[in-house]
C-alpha atoms as a PDB file:
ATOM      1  CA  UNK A   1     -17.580  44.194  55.421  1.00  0.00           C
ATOM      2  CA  UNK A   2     -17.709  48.045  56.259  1.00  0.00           C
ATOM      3  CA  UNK A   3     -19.983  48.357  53.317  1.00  0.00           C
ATOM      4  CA  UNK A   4     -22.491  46.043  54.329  1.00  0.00           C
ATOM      5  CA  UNK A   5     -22.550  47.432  57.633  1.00  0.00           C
ATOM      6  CA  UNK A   6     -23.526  50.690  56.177  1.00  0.00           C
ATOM      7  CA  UNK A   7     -25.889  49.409  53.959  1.00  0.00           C
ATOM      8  CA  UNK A   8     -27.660  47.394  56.890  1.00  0.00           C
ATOM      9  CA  UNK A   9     -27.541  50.519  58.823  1.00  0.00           C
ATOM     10  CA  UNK A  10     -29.053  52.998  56.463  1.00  0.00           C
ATOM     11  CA  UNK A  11     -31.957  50.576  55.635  1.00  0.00           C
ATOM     12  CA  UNK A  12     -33.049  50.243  59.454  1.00  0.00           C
ATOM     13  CA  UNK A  13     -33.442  53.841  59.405  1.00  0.00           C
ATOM     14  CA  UNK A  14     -36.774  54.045  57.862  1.00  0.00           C
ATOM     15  CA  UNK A  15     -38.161  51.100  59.710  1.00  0.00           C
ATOM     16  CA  UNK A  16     -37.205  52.691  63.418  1.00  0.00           C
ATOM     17  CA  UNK A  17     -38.731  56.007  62.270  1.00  0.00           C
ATOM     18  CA  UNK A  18     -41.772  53.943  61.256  1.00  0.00           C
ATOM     19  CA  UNK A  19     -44.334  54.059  64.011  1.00  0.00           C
ATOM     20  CA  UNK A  20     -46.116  50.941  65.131  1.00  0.00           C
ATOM     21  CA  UNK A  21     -49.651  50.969  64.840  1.00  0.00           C
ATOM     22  CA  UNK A  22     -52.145  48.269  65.398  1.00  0.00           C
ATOM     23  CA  UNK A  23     -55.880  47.875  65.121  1.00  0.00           C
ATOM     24  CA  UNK A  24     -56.979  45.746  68.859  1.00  0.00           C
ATOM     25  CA  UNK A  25     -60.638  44.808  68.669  1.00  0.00           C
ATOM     26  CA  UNK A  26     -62.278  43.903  72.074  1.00  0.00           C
ATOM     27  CA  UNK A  27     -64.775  41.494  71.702  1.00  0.00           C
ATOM     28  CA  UNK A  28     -67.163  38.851  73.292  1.00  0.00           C
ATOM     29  CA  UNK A  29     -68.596  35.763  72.010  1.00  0.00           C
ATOM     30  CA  UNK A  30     -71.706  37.015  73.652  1.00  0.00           C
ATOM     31  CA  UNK A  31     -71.914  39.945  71.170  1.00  0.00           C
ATOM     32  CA  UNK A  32     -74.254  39.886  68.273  1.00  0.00           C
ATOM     33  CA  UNK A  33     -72.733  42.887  66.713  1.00  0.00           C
ATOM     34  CA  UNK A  34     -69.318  41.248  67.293  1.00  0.00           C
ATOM     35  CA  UNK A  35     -70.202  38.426  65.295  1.00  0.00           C
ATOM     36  CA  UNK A  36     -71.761  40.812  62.682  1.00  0.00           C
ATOM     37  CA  UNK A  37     -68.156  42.593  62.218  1.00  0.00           C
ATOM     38  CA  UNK A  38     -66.706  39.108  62.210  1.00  0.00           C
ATOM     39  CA  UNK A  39     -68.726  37.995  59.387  1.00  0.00           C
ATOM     40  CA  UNK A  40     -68.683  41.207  57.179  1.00  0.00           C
ATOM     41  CA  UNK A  41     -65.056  42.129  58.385  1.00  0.00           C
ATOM     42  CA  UNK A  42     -63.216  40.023  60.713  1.00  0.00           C
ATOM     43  CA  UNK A  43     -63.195  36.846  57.452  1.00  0.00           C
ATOM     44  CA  UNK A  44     -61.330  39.802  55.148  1.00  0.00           C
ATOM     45  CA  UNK A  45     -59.471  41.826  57.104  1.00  0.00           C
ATOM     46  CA  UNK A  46     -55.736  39.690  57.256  1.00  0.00           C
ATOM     47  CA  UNK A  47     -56.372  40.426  52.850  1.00  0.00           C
ATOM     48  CA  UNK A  48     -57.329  43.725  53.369  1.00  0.00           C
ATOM     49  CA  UNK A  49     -54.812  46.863  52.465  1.00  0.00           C
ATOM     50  CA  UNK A  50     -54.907  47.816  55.996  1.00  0.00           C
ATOM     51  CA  UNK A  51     -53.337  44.294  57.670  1.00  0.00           C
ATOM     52  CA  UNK A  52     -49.936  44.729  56.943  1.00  0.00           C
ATOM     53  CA  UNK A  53     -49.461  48.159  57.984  1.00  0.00           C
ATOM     54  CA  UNK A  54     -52.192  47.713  60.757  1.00  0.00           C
ATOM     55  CA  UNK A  55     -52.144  43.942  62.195  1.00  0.00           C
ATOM     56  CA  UNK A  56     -55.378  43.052  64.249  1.00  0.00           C
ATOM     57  CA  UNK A  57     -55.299  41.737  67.748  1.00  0.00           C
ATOM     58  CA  UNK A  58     -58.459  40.457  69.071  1.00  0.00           C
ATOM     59  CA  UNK A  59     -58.829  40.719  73.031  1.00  0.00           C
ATOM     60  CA  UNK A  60     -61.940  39.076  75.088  1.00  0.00           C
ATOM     61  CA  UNK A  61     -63.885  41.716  76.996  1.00  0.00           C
ATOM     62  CA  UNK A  62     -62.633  41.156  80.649  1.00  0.00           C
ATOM     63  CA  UNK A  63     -59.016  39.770  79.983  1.00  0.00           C
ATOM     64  CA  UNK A  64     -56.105  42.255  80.269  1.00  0.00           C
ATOM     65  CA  UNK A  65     -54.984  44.013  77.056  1.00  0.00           C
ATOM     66  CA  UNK A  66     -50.627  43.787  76.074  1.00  0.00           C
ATOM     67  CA  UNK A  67     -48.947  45.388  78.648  1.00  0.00           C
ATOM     68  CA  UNK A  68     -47.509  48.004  76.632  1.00  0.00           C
ATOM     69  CA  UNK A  69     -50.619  50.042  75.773  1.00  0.00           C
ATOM     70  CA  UNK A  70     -51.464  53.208  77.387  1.00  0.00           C
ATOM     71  CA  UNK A  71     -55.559  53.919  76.849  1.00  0.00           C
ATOM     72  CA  UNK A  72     -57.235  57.144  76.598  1.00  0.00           C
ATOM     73  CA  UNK A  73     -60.046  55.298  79.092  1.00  0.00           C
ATOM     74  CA  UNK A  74     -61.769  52.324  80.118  1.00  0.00           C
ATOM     75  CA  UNK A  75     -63.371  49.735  77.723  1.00  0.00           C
ATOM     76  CA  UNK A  76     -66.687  49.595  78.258  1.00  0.00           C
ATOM     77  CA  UNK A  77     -68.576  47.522  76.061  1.00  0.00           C
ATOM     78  CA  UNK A  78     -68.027  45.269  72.676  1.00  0.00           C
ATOM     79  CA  UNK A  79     -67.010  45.363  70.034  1.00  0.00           C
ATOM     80  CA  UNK A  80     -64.451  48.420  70.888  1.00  0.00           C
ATOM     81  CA  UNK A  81     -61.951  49.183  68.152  1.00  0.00           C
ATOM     82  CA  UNK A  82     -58.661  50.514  69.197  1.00  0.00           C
ATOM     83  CA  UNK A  83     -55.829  52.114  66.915  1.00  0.00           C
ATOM     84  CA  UNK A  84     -52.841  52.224  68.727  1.00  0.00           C
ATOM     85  CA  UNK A  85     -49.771  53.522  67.658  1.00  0.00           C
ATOM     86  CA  UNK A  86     -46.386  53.177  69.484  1.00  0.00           C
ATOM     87  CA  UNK A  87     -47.801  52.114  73.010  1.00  0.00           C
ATOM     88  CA  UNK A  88     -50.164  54.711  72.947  1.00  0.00           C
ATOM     89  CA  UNK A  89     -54.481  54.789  71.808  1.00  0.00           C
ATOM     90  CA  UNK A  90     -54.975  56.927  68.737  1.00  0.00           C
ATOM     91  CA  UNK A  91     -58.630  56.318  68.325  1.00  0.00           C
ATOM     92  CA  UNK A  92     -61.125  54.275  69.311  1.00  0.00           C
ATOM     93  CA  UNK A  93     -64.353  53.082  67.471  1.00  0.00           C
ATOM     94  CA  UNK A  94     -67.071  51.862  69.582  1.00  0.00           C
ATOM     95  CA  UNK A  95     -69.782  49.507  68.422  1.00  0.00           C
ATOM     96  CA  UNK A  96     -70.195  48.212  64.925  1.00  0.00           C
ATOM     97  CA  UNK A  97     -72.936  49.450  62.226  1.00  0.00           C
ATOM     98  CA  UNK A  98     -71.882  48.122  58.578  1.00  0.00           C
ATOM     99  CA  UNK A  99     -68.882  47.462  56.717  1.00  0.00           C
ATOM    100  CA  UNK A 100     -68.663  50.319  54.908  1.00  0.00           C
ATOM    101  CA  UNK A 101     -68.643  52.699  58.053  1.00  0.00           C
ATOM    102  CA  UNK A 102     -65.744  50.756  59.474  1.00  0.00           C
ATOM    103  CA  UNK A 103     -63.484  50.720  56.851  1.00  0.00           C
ATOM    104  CA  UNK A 104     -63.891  54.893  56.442  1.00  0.00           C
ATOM    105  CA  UNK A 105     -63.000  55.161  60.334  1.00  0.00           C
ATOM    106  CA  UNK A 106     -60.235  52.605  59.650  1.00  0.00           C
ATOM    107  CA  UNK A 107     -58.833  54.330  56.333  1.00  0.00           C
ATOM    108  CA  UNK A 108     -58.461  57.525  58.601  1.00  0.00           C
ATOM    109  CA  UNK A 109     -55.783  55.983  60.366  1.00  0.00           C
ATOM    110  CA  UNK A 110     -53.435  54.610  57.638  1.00  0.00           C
ATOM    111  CA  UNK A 111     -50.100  54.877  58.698  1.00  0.00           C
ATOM    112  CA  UNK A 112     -47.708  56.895  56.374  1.00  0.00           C
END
């Protein structure tokens, strides 16, 4: 019984020293560049290397973002890419261009 106890114990260590990030893309279904991301991105991204380590929360311009994040400043337009790690905004992408530039801003952020 001890032994298990220990065991349990020293694997939680890595996972509380593990910080929690999280991609949270603000978006509007008025936004032709949101739909653009959606298409090239949005239909991959749950496959993508980056989901598990990074889950994606999509939030609608206007309604409140999870109470535990602290931002570095107002949203103020769509889409607005946020990494977030433990509570707090890391980076922010605004706008969306191709593919190809997101996923260099995202791979950036690839928690360790």
């Amino acid at each position: 019984m001890a032994l298990s106890l220990l065991l349990a114990a020293v694997l939680l260590i890595p996972l509380q020293a593990v910080a929690e990030t999280r991609l949270i893309m603000v978006t509007s279904d008025h936004c032709p560049f949101c739909r653009a991301w959606e298409r090239d991105v949005g239909a991959i991204y749950d496959r993508s290397p980056y989901a598990p380590n990074m889950p994606l929360t999509r939030v609608e311009m206007g309604a409140p973002l999870p109470d535990d994040i602290v931002l570095t400043g107002p949203v103020m337009g769509t889409p607005t890419f946020l990494i977030v790690s433990d509570g707090r905004e890391i980076d922010r992408q605004r706008g969306y261009d191709d593919a190809e530039m997101f996923w260099w801003w995202l791979s950036d952020h690839v928690p360790e």
